[in-house]
Protein backbone atom coordinates (compact mmCIF):
# COMPACT_ATOMS: atom_id res chain seq x y z
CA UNK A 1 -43.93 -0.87 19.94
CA UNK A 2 -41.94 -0.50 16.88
CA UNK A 3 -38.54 -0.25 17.74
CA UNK A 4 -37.80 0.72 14.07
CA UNK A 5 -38.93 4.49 14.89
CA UNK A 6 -38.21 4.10 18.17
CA UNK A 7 -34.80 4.73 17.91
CA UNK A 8 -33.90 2.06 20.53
CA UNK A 9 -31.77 -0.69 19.45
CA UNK A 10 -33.87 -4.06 19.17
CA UNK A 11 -32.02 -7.06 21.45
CA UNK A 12 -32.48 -10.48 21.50
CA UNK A 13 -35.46 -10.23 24.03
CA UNK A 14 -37.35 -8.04 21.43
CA UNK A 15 -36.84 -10.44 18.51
CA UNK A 16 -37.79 -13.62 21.41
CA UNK A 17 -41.10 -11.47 22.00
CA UNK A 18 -41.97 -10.95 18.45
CA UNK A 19 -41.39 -14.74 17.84
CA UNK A 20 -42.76 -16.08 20.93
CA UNK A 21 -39.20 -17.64 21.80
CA UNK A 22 -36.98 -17.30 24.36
CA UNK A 23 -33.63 -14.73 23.54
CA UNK A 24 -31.69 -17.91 23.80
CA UNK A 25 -33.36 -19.65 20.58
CA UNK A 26 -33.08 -16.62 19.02
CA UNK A 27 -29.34 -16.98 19.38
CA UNK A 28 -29.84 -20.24 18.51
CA UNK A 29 -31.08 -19.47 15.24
CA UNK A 30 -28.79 -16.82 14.59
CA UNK A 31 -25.76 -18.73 15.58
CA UNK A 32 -26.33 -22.08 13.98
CA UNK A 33 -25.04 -24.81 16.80
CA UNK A 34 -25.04 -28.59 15.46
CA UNK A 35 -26.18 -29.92 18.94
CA UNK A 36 -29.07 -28.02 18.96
CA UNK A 37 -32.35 -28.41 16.65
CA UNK A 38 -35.03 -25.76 16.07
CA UNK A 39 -37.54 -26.91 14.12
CA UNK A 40 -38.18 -24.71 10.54
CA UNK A 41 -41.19 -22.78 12.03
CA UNK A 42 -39.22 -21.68 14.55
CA UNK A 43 -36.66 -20.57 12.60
CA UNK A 44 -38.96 -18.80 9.92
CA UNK A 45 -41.04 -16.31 12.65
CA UNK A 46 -37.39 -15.90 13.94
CA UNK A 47 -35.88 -14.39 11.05
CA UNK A 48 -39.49 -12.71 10.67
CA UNK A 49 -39.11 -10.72 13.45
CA UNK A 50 -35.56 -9.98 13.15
CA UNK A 51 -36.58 -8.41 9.58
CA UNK A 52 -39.62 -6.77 11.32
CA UNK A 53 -37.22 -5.15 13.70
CA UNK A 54 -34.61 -4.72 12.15
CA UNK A 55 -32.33 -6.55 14.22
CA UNK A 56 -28.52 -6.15 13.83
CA UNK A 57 -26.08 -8.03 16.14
CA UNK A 58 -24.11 -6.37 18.76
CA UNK A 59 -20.39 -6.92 16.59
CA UNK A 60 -19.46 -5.20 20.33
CA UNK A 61 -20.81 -7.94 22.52
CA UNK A 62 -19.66 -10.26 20.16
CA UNK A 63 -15.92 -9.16 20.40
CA UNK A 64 -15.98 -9.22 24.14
CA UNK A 65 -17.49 -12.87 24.06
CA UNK A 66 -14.79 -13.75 21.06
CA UNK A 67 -12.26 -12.36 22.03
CA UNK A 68 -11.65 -10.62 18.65
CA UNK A 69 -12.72 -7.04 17.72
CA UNK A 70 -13.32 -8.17 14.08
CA UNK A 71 -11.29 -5.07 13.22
CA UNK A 72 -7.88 -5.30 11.58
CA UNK A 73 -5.93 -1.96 11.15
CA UNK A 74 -3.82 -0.69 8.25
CA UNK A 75 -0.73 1.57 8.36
CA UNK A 76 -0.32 3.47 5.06
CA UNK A 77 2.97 5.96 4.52
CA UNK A 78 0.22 7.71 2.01
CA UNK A 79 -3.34 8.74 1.74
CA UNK A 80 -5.57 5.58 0.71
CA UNK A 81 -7.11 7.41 -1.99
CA UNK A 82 -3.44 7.04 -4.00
CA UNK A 83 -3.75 4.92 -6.27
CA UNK A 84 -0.61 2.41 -5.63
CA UNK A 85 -1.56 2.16 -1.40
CA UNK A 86 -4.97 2.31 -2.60
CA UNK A 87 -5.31 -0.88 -4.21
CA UNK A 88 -3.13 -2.66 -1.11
CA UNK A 89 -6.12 -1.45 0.75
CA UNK A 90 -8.84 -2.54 -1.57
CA UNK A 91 -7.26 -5.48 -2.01
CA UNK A 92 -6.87 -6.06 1.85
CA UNK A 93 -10.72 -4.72 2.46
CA UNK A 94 -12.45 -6.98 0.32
CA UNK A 95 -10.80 -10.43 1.73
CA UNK A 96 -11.89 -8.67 5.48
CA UNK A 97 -15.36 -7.67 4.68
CA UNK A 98 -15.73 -11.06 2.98
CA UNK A 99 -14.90 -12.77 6.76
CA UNK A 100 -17.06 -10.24 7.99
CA UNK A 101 -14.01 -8.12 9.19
CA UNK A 102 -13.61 -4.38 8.95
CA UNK A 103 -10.45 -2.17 8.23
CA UNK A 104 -9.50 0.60 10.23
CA UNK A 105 -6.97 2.65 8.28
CA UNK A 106 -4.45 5.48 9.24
CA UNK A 107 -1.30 6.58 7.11
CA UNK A 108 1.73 7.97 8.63
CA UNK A 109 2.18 10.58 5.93
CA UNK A 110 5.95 9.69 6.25
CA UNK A 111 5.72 11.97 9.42
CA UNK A 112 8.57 11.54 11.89
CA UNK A 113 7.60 8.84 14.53
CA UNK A 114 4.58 8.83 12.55
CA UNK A 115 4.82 4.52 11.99
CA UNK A 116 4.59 4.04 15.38
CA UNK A 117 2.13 6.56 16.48
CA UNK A 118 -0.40 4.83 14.03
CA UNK A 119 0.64 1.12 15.23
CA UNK A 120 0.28 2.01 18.80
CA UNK A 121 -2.98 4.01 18.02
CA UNK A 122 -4.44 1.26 16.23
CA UNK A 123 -3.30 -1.72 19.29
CA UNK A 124 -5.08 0.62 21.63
CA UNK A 125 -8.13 0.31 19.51
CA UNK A 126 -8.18 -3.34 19.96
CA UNK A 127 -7.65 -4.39 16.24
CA UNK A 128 -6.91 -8.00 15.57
CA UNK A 129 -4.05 -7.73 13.98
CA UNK A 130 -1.87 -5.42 11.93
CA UNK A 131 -1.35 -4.69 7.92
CA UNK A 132 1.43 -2.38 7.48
CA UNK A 133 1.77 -1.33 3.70
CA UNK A 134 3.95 1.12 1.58
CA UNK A 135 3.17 3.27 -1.98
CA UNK A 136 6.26 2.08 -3.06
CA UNK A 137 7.89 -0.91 -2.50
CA UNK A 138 10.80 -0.10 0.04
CA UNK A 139 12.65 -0.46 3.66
CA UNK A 140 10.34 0.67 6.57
CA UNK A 141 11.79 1.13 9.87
CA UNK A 142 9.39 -0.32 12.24
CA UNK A 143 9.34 0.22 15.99
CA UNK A 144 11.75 -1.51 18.40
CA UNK A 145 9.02 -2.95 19.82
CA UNK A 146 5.62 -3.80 17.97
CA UNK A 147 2.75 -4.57 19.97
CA UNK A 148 1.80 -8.06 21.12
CA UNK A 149 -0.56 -9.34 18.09
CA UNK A 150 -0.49 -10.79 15.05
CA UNK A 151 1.10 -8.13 11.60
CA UNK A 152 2.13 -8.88 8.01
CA UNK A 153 3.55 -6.65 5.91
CA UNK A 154 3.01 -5.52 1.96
CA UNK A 155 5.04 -4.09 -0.62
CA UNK A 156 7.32 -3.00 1.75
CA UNK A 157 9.96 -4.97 4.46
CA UNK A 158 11.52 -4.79 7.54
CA UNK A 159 15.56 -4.58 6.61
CA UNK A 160 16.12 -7.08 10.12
CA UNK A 161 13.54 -9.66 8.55
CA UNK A 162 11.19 -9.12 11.27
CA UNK A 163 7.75 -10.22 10.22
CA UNK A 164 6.33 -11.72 7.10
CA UNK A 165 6.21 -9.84 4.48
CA UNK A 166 4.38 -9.82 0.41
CA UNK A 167 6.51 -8.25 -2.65
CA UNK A 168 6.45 -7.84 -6.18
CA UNK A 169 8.64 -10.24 -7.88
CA UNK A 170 10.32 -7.77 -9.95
CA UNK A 171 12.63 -10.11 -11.93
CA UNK A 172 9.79 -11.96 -13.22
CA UNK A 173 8.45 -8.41 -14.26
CA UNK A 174 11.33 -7.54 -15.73
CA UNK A 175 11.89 -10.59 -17.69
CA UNK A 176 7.90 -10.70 -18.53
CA UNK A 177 8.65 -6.91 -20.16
CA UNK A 178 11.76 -8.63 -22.31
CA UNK A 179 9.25 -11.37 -23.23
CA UNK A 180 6.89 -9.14 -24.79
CA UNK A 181 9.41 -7.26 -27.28
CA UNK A 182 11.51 -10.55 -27.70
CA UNK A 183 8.50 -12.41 -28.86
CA UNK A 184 7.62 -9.83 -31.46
CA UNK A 185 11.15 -9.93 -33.06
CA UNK A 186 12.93 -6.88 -31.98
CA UNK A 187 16.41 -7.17 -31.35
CA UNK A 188 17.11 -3.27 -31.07
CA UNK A 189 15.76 -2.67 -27.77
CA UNK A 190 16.11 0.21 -25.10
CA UNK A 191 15.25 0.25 -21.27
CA UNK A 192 14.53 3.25 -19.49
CA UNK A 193 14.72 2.64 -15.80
CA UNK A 194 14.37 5.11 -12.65
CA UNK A 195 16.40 5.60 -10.34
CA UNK A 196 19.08 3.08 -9.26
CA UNK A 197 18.37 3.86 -5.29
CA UNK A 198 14.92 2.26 -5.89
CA UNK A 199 14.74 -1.12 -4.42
CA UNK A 200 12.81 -2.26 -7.47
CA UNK A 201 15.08 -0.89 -10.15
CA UNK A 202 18.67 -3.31 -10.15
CA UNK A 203 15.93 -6.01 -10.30
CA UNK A 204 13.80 -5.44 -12.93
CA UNK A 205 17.04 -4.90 -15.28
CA UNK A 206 18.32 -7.87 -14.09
CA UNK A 207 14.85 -9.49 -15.22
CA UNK A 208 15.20 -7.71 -18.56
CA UNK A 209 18.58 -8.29 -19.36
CA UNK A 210 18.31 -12.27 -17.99
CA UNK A 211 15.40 -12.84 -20.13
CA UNK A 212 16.70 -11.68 -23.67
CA UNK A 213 19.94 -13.88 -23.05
CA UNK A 214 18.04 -16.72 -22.57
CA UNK A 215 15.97 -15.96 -25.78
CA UNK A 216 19.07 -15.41 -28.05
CA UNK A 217 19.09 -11.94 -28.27
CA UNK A 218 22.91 -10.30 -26.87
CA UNK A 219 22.69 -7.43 -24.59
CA UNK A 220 26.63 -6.89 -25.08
CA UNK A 221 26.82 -5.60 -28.77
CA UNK A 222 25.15 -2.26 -28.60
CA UNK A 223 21.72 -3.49 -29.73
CA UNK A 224 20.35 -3.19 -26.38
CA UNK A 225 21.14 -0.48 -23.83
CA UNK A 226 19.54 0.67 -20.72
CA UNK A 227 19.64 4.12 -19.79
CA UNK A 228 18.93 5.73 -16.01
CA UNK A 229 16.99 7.99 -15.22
CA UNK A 230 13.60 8.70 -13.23
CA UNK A 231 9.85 7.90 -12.82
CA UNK A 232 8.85 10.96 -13.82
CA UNK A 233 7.38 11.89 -17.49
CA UNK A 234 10.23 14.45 -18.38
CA UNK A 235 13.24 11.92 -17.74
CA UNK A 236 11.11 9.43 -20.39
CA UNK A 237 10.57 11.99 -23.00
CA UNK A 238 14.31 13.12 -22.22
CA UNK A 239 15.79 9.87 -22.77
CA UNK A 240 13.86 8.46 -25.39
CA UNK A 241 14.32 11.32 -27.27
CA UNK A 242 18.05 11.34 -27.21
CA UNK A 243 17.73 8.01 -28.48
CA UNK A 244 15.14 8.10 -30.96
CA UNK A 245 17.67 10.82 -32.51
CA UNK A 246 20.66 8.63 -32.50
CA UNK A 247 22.11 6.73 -36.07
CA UNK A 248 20.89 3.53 -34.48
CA UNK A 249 17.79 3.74 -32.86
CA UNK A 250 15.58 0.53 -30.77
CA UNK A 251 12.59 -0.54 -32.30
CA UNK A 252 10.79 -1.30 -28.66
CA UNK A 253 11.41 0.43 -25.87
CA UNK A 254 10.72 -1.24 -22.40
CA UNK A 255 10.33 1.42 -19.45
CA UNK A 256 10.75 1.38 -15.98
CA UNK A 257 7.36 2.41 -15.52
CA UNK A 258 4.30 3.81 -16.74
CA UNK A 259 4.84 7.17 -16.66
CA UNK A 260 8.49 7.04 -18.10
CA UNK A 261 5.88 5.62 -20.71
CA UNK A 262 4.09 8.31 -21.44
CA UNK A 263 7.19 10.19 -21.41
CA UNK A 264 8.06 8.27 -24.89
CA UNK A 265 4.80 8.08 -26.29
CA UNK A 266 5.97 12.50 -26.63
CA UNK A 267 9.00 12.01 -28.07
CA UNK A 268 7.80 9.55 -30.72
CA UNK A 269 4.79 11.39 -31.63
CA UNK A 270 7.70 14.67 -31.82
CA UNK A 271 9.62 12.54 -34.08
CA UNK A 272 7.17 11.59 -36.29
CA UNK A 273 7.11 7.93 -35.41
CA UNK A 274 3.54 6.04 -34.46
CA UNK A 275 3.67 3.41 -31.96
CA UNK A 276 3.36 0.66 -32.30
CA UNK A 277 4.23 1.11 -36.05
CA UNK A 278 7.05 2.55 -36.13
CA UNK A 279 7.86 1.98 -32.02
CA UNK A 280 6.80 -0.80 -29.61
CA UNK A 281 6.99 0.40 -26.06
CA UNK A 282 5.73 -1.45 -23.23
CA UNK A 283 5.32 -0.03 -19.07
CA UNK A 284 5.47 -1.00 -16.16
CA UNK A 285 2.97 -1.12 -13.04
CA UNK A 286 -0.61 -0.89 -15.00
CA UNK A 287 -1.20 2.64 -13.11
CA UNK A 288 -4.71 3.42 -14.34
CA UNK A 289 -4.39 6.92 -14.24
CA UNK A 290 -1.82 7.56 -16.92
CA UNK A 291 -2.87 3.80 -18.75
CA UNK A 292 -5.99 5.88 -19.63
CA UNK A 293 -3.92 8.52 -20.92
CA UNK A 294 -2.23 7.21 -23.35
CA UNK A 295 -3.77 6.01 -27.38
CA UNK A 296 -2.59 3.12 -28.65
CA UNK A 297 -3.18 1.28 -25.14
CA UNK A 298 -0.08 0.81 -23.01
CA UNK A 299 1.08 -3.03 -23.29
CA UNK A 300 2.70 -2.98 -19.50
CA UNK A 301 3.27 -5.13 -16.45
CA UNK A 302 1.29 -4.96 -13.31
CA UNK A 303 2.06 -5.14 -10.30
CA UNK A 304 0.50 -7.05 -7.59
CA UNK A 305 -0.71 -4.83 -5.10
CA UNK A 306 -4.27 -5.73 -4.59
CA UNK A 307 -3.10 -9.22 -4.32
CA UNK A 308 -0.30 -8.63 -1.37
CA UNK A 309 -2.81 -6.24 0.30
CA UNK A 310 -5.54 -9.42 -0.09
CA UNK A 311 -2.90 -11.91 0.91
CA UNK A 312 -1.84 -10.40 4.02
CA UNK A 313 -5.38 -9.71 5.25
CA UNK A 314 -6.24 -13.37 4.65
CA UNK A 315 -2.89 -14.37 7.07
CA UNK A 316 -4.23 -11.84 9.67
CA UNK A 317 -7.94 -12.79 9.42
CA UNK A 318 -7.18 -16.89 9.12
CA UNK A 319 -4.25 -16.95 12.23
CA UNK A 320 -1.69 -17.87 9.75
CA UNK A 321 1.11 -15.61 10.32
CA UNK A 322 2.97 -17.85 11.73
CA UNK A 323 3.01 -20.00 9.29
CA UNK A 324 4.43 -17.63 6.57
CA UNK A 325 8.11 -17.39 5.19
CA UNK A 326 9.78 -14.43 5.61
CA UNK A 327 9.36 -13.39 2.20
CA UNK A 328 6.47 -13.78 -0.31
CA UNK A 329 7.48 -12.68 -3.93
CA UNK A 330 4.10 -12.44 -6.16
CA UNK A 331 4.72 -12.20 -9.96
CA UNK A 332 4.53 -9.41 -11.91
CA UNK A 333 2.17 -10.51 -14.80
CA UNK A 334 2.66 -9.23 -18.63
CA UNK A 335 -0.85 -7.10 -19.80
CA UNK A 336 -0.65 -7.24 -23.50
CA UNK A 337 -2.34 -4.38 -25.48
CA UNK A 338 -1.81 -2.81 -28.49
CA UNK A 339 1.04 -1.09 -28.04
CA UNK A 340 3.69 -3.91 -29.48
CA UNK A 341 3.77 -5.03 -32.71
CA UNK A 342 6.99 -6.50 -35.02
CA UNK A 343 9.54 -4.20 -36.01
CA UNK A 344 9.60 -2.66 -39.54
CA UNK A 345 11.93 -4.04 -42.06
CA UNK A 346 13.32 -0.32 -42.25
CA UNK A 347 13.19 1.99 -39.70
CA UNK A 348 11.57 5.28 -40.23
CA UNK A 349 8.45 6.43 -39.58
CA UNK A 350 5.09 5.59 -41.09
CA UNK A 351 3.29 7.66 -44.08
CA UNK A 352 0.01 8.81 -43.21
């Protein structure tokens, strides 16, 4: 019979028949065991008629005899396809399907209740354990009471410290952004941060600001000054080109993110200034979608979200959960392009 067109599912007994073994050494085979021995023949018209079959374990049957689904679920606040929760995901996907794990994933769309609908949706499917994971780095409120099994968090926390959790270490960010600039010799420098009610925000500056004392350069005299306003395009372009127009203006510009950015890469190309000529700027995040937007490439900093979605998979998948501090910080690393460069003797901008 071949089961291939047959459209039953071949079992053990099939394969056993095929080989002239019992189901048993077939299991054997398939699940290596140290005390027993099967002798290479055997184990060659085994995997021979598992191939001729097309044989595929029972993950089902498996689960029930493990105890373990080999499912672990993921709560997004946003769609997996964005790109921020999306590579938390990929990163927390890849460690699983490398232990031979699978994701199931839900997002809460930020709905009301909508955390612990998806947690409690996900425990009755019988997942392993828990991932819980934010677009933005911020305060969840999780459910008084979270089901009996194993969770991590990433790029996000629990305000009451409950559960480990894996963040961005946004100082180091910060202070890897003032590297950049302070390294190339500018001492007139600008940052354009977001919003001050982002938990990443007071941090970063404090990165920035930390980093240039420590290099020499004073952030008290009016040389450098850091300017709120939001991650959004228009507040970069706004602010940068207030200060582009000013009697004293920076020769780098470090931004709160990416998109604040692009934001000045407008309002130096509107004033006549080429970066990184006349202008060094340098992100924040490594956000693909506007890094590809922008010519020279963005120098930036990137955050570590496929890492803390990677990281708390391997916990979950590994049974080391309990092992973890409350807090993981990941660094923040520097990605130098070409969009930094020492400051002109004399500002003004270049002749074509």
């Amino acid at each position: 019979m071949d089961l291939r067109r047959g459209g039953r599912r071949p079992t053990l007994a099939d394969v056993g028949r095929r080989a002239g073994v019992s189901a048993t050494t077939v299991s054997f085979v398939l699940n290596p065991d140290s005390k027993q021995t099967i002798s290479a023949a055997t184990r060659a018209r085994v995997l021979q008629a598992v191939n001729d079959l097309g044989y595929r374990p029972n993950r089902t049957a498996q689960g029930l005899r493990r105890k373990r689904s080999g499912t672990i679920g993921v709560v997004v606040d946003e769609p997996a396809m964005e790109a921020f929760s999306g590579e938390t995901v990929n990163g927390a996907h890849d460690l699983a399907w490398s232990e031979s794990t699978v994701l199931l994933v839900t997002h809460t769309g930020r709905r009301p209740h909508g955390m612990q609908s998806a947690i409690e949706e996900l425990a009755d499917r019988q997942v392993d354990g828990l991932v819980i994971t934010c677009s933005g780095t911020r305060e969840i409120e999780l459910p008084d009471h979270m089901p009996n099994l194993p969770w991590a968090l990433a790029n996000c926390f629990d305000p009451a410290g409950r559960g480990p959790c894996f963040l961005p270490d946004e100082e180091f960010g910060g202070r890897e952004a003032a590297r950049l600039v302070a390294e190339a010799g500018h001492r007139r420098i600008a940052y354009l941060s977001g919003h001050a009610g982002a938990w990443a925000t007071p941090l970063r500056i404090e990165g920035f600001l930390a980093e240039l004392e420590d290099r020499g350069v004073p952030t008290t005299t009016g040389d450098v000054v850091v300017r709120e306003g939001f991650y959004y395009v228009d507040s970069g372009f706004a602010l940068a080109r207030e200060l582009l127009a000013g009697s004293s203006p920076p020769t780098a510009v470090v931004c709160g993110n990416d998109r604040i950015a692009l934001g000045v890469y407008l309002a130096a190309a509107e004033s006549g200034l080429r970066i990184p000529d006349d202008l060094s700027v340098v992100g924040y995040d490594d956000h693909e979608p506007v890094i590809q937007q922008l010519t020279p490439q963005l120098t930036t900093v990137r955050l570590p979200l496929y890492d803390m979605g990677r990281l708390a998979a391997e916990a979950l998948v590994h049974g080391a959960v309990g092992a973890l501090p409350e807090r993981t910080l990941l660094p923040c690393p520097a990605v130098p392009r070409a969009s930094v460069a020492r400051p002109r003797a004399a500002y003004g901008p270049s002749q074509a």
